[in-house]
Protein backbone atom coordinates (compact mmCIF):
# COMPACT_ATOMS: atom_id res chain seq x y z
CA UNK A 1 -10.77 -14.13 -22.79
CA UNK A 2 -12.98 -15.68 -20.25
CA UNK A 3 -13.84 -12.75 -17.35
CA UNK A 4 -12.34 -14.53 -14.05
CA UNK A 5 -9.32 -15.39 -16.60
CA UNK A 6 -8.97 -11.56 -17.47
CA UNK A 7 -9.30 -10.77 -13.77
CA UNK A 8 -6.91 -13.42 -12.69
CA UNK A 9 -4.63 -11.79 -15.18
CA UNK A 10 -4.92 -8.40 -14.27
CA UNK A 11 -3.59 -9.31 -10.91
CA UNK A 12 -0.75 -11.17 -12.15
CA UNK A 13 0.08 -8.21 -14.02
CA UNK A 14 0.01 -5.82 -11.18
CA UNK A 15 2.13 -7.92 -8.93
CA UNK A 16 4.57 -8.36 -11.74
CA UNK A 17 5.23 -4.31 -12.18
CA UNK A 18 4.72 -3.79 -8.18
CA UNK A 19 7.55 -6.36 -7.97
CA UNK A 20 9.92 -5.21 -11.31
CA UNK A 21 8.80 -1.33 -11.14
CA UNK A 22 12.24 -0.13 -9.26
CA UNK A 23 14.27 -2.57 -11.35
CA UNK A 24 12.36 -0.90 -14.73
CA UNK A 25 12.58 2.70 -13.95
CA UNK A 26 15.54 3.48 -12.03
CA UNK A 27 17.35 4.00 -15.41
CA UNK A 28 15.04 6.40 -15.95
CA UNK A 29 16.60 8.27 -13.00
CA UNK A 30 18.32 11.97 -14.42
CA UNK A 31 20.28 14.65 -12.51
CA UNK A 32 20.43 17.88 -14.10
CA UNK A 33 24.07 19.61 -15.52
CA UNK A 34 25.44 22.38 -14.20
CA UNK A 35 24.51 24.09 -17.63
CA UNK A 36 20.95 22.68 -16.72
CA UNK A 37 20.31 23.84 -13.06
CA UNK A 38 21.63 27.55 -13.73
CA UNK A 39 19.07 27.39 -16.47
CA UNK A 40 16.51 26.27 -14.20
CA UNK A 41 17.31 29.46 -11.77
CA UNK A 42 17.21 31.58 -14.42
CA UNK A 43 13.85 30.66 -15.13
CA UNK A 44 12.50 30.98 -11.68
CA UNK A 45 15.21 33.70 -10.59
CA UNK A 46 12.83 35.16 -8.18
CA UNK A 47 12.69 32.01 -6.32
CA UNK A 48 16.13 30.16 -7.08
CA UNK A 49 16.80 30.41 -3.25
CA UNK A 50 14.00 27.51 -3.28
CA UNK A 51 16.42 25.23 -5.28
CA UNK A 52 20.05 24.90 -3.72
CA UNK A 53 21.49 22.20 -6.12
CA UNK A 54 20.73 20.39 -9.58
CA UNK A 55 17.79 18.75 -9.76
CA UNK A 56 17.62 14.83 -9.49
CA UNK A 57 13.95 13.67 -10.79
CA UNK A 58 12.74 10.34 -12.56
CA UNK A 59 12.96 11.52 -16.20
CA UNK A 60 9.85 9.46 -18.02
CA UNK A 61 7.02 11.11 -19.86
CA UNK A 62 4.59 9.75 -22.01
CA UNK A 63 7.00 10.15 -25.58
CA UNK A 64 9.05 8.00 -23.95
CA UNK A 65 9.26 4.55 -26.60
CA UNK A 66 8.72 2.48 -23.47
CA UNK A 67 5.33 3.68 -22.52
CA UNK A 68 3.42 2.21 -25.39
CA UNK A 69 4.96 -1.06 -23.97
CA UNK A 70 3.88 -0.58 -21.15
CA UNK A 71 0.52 -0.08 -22.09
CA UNK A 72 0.56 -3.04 -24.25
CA UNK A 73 2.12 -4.78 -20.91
CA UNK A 74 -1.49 -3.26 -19.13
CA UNK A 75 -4.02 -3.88 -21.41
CA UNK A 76 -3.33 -6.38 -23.94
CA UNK A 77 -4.82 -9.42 -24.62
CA UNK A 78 -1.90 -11.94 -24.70
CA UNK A 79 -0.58 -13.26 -21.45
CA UNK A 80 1.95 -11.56 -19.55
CA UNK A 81 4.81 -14.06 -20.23
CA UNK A 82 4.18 -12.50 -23.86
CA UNK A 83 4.89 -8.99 -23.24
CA UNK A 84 7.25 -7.03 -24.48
CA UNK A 85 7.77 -5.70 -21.00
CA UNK A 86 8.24 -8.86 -19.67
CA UNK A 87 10.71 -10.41 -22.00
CA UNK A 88 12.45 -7.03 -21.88
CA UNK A 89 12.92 -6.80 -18.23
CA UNK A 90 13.73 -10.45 -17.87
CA UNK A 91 16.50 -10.17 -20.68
CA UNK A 92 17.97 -6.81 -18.65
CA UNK A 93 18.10 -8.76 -15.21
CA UNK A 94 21.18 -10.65 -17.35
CA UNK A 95 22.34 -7.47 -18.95
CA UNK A 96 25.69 -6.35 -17.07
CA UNK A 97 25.17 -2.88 -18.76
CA UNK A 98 21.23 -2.53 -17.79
CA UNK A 99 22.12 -3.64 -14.51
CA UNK A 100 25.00 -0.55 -14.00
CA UNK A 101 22.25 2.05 -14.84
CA UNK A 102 19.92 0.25 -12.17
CA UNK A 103 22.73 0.63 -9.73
CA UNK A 104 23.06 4.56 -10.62
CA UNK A 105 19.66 5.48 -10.62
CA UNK A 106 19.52 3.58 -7.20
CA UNK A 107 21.89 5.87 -6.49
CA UNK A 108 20.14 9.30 -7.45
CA UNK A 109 17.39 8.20 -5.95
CA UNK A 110 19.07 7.96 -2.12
CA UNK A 111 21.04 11.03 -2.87
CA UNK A 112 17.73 12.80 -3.53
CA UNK A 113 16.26 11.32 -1.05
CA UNK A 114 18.71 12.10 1.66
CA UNK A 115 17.93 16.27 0.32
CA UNK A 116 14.51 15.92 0.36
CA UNK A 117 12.31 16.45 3.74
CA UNK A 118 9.04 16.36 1.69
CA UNK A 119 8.78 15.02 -1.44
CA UNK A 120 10.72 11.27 -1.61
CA UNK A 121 10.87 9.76 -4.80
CA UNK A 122 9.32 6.57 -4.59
CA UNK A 123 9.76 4.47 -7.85
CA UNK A 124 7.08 2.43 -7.68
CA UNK A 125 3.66 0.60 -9.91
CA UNK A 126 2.21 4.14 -9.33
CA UNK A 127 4.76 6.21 -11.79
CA UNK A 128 3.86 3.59 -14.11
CA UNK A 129 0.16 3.78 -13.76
CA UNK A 130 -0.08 7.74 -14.34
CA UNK A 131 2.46 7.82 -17.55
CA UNK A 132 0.14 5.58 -19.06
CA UNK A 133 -2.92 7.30 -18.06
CA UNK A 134 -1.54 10.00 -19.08
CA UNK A 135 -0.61 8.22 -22.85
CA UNK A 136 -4.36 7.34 -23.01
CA UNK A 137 -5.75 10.48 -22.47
CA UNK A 138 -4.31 12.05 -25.77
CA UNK A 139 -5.89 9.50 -27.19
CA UNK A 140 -8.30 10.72 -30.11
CA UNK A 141 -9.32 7.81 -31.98
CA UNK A 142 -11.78 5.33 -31.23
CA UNK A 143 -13.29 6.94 -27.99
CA UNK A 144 -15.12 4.14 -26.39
CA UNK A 145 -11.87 2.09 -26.29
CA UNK A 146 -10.29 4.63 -24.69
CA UNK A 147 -12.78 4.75 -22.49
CA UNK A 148 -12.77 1.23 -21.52
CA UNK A 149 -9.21 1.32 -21.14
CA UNK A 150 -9.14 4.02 -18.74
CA UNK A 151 -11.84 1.60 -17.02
CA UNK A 152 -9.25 -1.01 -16.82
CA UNK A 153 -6.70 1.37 -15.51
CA UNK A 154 -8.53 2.17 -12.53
CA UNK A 155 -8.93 -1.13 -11.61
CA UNK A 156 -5.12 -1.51 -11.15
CA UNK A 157 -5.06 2.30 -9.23
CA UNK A 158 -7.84 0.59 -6.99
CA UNK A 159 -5.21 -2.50 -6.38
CA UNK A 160 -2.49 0.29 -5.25
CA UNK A 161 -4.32 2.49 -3.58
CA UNK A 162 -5.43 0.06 -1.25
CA UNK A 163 -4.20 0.50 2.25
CA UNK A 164 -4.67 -1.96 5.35
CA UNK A 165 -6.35 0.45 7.50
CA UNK A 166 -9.95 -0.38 6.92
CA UNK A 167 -11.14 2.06 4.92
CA UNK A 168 -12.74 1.28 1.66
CA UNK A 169 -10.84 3.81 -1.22
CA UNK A 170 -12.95 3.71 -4.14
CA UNK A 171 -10.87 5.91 -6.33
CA UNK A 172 -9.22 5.30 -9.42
CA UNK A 173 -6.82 7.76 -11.34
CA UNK A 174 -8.65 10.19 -10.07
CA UNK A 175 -9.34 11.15 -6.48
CA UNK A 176 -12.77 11.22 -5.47
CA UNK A 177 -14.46 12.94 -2.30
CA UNK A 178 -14.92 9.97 -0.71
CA UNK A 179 -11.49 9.38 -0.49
CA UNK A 180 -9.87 12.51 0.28
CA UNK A 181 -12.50 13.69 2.27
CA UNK A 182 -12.82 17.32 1.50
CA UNK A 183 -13.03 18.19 -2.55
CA UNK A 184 -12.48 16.11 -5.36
CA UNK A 185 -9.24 16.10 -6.95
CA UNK A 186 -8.93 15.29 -10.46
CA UNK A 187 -5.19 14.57 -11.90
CA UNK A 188 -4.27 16.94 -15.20
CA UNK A 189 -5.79 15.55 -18.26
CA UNK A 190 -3.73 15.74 -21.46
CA UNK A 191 -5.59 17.41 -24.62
CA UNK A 192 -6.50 14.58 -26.59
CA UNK A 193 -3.08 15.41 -29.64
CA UNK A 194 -2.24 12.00 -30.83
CA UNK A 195 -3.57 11.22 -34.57
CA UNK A 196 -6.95 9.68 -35.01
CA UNK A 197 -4.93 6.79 -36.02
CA UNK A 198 -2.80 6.53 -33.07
CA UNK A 199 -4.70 4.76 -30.67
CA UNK A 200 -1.83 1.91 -28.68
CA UNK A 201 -3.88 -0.96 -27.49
CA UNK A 202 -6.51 -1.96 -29.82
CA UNK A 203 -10.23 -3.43 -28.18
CA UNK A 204 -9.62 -6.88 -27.37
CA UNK A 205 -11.19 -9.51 -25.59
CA UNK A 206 -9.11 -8.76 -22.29
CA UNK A 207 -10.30 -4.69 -21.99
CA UNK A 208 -13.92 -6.52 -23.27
CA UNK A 209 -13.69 -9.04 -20.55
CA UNK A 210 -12.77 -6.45 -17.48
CA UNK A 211 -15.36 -4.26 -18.49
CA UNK A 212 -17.88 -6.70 -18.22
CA UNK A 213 -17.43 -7.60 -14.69
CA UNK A 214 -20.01 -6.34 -12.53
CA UNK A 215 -18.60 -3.69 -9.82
CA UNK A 216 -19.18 -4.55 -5.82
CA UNK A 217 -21.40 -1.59 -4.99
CA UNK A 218 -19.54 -0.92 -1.75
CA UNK A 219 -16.56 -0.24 -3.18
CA UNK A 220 -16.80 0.55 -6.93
CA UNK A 221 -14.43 -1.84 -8.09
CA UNK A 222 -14.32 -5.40 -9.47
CA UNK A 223 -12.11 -6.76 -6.31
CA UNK A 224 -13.36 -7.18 -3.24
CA UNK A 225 -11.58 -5.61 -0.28
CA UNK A 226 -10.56 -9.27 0.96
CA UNK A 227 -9.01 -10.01 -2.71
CA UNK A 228 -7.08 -6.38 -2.26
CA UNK A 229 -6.06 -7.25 1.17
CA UNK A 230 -4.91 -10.78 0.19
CA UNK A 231 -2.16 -8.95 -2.62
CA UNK A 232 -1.63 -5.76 -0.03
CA UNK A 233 -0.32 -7.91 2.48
CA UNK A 234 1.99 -10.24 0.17
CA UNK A 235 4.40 -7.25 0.16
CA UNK A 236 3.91 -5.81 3.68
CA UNK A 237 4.83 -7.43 7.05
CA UNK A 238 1.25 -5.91 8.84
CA UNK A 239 -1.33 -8.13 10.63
CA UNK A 240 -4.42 -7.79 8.33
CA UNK A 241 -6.57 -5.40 9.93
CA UNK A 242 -9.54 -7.21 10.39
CA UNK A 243 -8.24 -9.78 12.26
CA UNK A 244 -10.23 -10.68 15.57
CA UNK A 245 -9.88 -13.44 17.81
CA UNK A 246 -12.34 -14.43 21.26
CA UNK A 247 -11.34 -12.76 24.74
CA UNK A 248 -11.44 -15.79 26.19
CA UNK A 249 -8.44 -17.54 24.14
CA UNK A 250 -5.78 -19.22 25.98
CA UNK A 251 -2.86 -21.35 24.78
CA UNK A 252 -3.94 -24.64 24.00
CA UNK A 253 -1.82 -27.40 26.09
CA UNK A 254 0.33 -24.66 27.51
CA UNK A 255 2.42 -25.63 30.21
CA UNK A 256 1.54 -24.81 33.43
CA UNK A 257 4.80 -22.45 34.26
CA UNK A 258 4.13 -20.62 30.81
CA UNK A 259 0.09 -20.06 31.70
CA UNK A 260 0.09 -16.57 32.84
CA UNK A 261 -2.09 -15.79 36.18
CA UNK A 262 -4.32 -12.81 35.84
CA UNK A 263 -5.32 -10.41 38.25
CA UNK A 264 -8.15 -12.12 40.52
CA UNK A 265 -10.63 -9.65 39.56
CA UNK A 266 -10.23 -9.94 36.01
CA UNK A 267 -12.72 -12.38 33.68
CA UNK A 268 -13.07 -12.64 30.36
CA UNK A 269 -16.03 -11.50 28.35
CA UNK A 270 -15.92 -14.14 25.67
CA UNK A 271 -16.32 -11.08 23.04
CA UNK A 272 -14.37 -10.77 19.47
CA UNK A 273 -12.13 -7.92 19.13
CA UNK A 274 -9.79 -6.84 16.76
CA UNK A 275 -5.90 -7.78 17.21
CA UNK A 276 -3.53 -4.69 16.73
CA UNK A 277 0.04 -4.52 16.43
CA UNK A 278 0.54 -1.36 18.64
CA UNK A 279 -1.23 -2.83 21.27
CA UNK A 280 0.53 -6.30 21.88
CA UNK A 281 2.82 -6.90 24.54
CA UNK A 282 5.07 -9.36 25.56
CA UNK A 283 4.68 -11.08 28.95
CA UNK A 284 6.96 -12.58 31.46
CA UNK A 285 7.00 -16.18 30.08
CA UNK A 286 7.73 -14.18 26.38
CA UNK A 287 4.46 -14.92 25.42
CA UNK A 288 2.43 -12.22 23.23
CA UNK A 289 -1.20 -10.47 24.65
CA UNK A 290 -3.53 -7.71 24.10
CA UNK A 291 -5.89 -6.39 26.82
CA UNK A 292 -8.94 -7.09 25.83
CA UNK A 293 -10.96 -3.74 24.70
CA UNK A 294 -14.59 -4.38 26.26
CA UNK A 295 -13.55 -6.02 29.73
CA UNK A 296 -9.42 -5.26 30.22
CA UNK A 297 -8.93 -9.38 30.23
CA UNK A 298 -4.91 -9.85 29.18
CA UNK A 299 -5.69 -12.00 26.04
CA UNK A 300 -2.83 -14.62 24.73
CA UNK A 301 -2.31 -13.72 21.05
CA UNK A 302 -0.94 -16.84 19.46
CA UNK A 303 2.33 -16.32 18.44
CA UNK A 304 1.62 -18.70 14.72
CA UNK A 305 -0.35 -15.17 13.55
CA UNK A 306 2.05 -13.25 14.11
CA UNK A 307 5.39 -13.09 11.71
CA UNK A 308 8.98 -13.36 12.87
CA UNK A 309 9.04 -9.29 10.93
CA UNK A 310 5.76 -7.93 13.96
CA UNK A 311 6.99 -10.18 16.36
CA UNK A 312 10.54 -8.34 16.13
CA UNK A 313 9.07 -4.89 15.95
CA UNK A 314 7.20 -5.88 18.66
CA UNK A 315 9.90 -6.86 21.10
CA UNK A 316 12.20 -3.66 20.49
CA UNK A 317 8.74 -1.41 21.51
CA UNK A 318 8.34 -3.76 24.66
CA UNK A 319 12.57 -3.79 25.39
CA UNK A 320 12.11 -0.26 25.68
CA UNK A 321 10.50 -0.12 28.55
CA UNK A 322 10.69 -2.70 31.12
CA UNK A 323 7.92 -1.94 32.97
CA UNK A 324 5.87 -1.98 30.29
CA UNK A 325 4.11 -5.25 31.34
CA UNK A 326 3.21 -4.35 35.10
CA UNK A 327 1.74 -1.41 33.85
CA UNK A 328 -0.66 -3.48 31.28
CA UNK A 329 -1.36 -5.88 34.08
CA UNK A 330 -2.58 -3.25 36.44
CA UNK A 331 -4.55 -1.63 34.08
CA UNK A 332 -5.99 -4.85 33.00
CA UNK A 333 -6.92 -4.60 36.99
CA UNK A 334 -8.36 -1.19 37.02
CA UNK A 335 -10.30 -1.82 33.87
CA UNK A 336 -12.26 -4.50 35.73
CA UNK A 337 -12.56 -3.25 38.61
CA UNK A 338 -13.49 0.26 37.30
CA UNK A 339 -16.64 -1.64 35.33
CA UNK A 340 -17.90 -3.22 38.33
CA UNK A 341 -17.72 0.57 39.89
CA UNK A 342 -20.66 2.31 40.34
CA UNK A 343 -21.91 5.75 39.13
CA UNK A 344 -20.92 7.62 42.28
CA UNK A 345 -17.83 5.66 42.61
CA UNK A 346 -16.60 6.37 39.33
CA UNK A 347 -17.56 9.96 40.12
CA UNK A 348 -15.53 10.17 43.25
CA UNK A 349 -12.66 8.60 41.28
CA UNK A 350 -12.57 10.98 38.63
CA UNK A 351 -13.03 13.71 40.83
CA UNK A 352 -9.69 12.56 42.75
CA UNK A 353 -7.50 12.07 40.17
């Protein structure tokens, strides 16, 4: 396998179990008996008054008989359509009696959820991800494979733990300092138990192929930030947070009852900023705009950037407050004219407020 084919094919893979991965383990969904939970106190009597009712939790551990497929679904090197996984889940989407144990472990997973004030199960790519990490880490036999897998891994815990925030995370399974800031957190590795023999995935020319790819030195990972962004953003309605536009922008051919007059003082500085959600208003003629961060100009965001999802989010914020706009607009007025001010005058100002 080619390496942009085995990259191309990674990605394809993630989106398919970032898509599927409620729909595969909500069976997987258990609530404990009554026999179960006064078991459970009686193990931890002297703090049962931490646990006031069975436990619901998403019962999948690396015995299960589905996580070899799933790291056959990870690292092998046929194509995805091939899987096991993927013929499996396809076939259940059509399986009345698959479907009824989605629909109950849907259901334990609200009722926990509604309990819990911390912890929220979240039955996602990521419980997938650390099962089979997990799997490979017992591991015994043929070390550098295992090694390379674990490589490969990574590079789909990169792909998830990208957020749209600008930072770069450079972690994979296992949190580094630059990512959590403080101390480096390593997730429990499994004592390597499984026979010598017992080693899932076999090398092949995908694991081969992903290793090979040189890593972008700013962010330790074979994906750029742009190529992380690009998936990121498929699945969540968010403007991408990079995304700048001139302070001197203007709706093209706008009509000249929809062109919105400024204060008098106010000019724009012709300088790129960035283009955040919280900060976009609507004006009177329901047009969209952002005061502009180095000079206070009211800047027209053009609504064709923005989907119908921000645009609504946006609307409710602004409804909420109806003099939300007069306030912007005479702040975009005492930005200006506070610039223009000089040193003693802004003195005097800030001595008088």
């Amino acid at each position: 396998m080619k390496i942009e084919e085995a990259k191309q094919e990674l990605i394809k893979r993630y989106r398919y179990l970032y898509e599927n991965a409620l729909f595969i383990l909500a069976p997987y969904m258990y609530e404990q008996s009554q026999e179960e939970y006064q078991e459970t106190l009686r193990t931890i009597h002297k703090q049962s008054n931490l646990i006031s009712a069975p436990l619901i939790y998403l019962k999948l551990n690396r015995l299960d008989s589905i996580v070899p497929i799933f790291e056959e679904f990870l690292l092998s090197d046929q194509h995805m359509e091939e899987s096991k996984l993927y013929q499996l889940t396809e076939e259940n989407k059509n399986d009345k009696e698959y479907l009824a144990k989605v629909k109950q472990g849907i259901a334990l997973v609200t009722k926990k959820n509604k309990a819990e004030t911390y912890f929220k199960e979240k039955l996602n790519i990521g419980n997938i991800l650390k099962v089979v990490g997990n799997y490979i880490e017992e591991q015994s036999g043929d070390l550098t494979n295992k090694k390379n897998k674990l490589f490969v891994l990574d590079e789909y815990y990169r792909l998830y733990r990208y957020k749209n925030d600008g930072k770069v995370y450079t972690s994979g399974r296992n949190l580094n300092l630059h990512d959590c800031g403080y101390i480096s957190i390593r997730m429990q590795n499994h004592i390597a138990t499984r026979d010598r023999k017992d080693i899932g995935v076999i090398k092949n020319s995908f694991i081969i192929a992903v290793n090979k790819i040189p890593l972008y030195e700013y962010n330790s990972s074979i994906f750029m930030e742009s190529e992380k962004q690009r998936i990121y953003l498929d699945y969540h309605d968010e403007l991408p947070c990079d995304l700048e536009i001139d302070c001197n922008l203007e709706i093209k051919n706008a009509e000249p009852n929809k062109m919105l007059k400024r204060p008098e003082n106010t000019t724009s500085c012709g300088k790129p900023f960035t283009i955040k959600e919280e900060e976009i208003f609507v004006g009177p003629n329901n047009q969209y705009y952002q005061l502009c961060p180095h000079c206070g100009f009211i800047v027209n965001i053009p609504s064709n950037i923005i989907s119908d999802g921000i645009k609504k989010r946006i609307n409710e914020r602004c409804q909420k407050d109806d003099k939300l706009f007069r306030k912007m607009y005479l702040y975009s007025e005492l930005f200006s004219l506070d610039r223009q001010s000089t040193q003693e005058q802004k003195r005097l100002l800030k001595n008088n407020r």
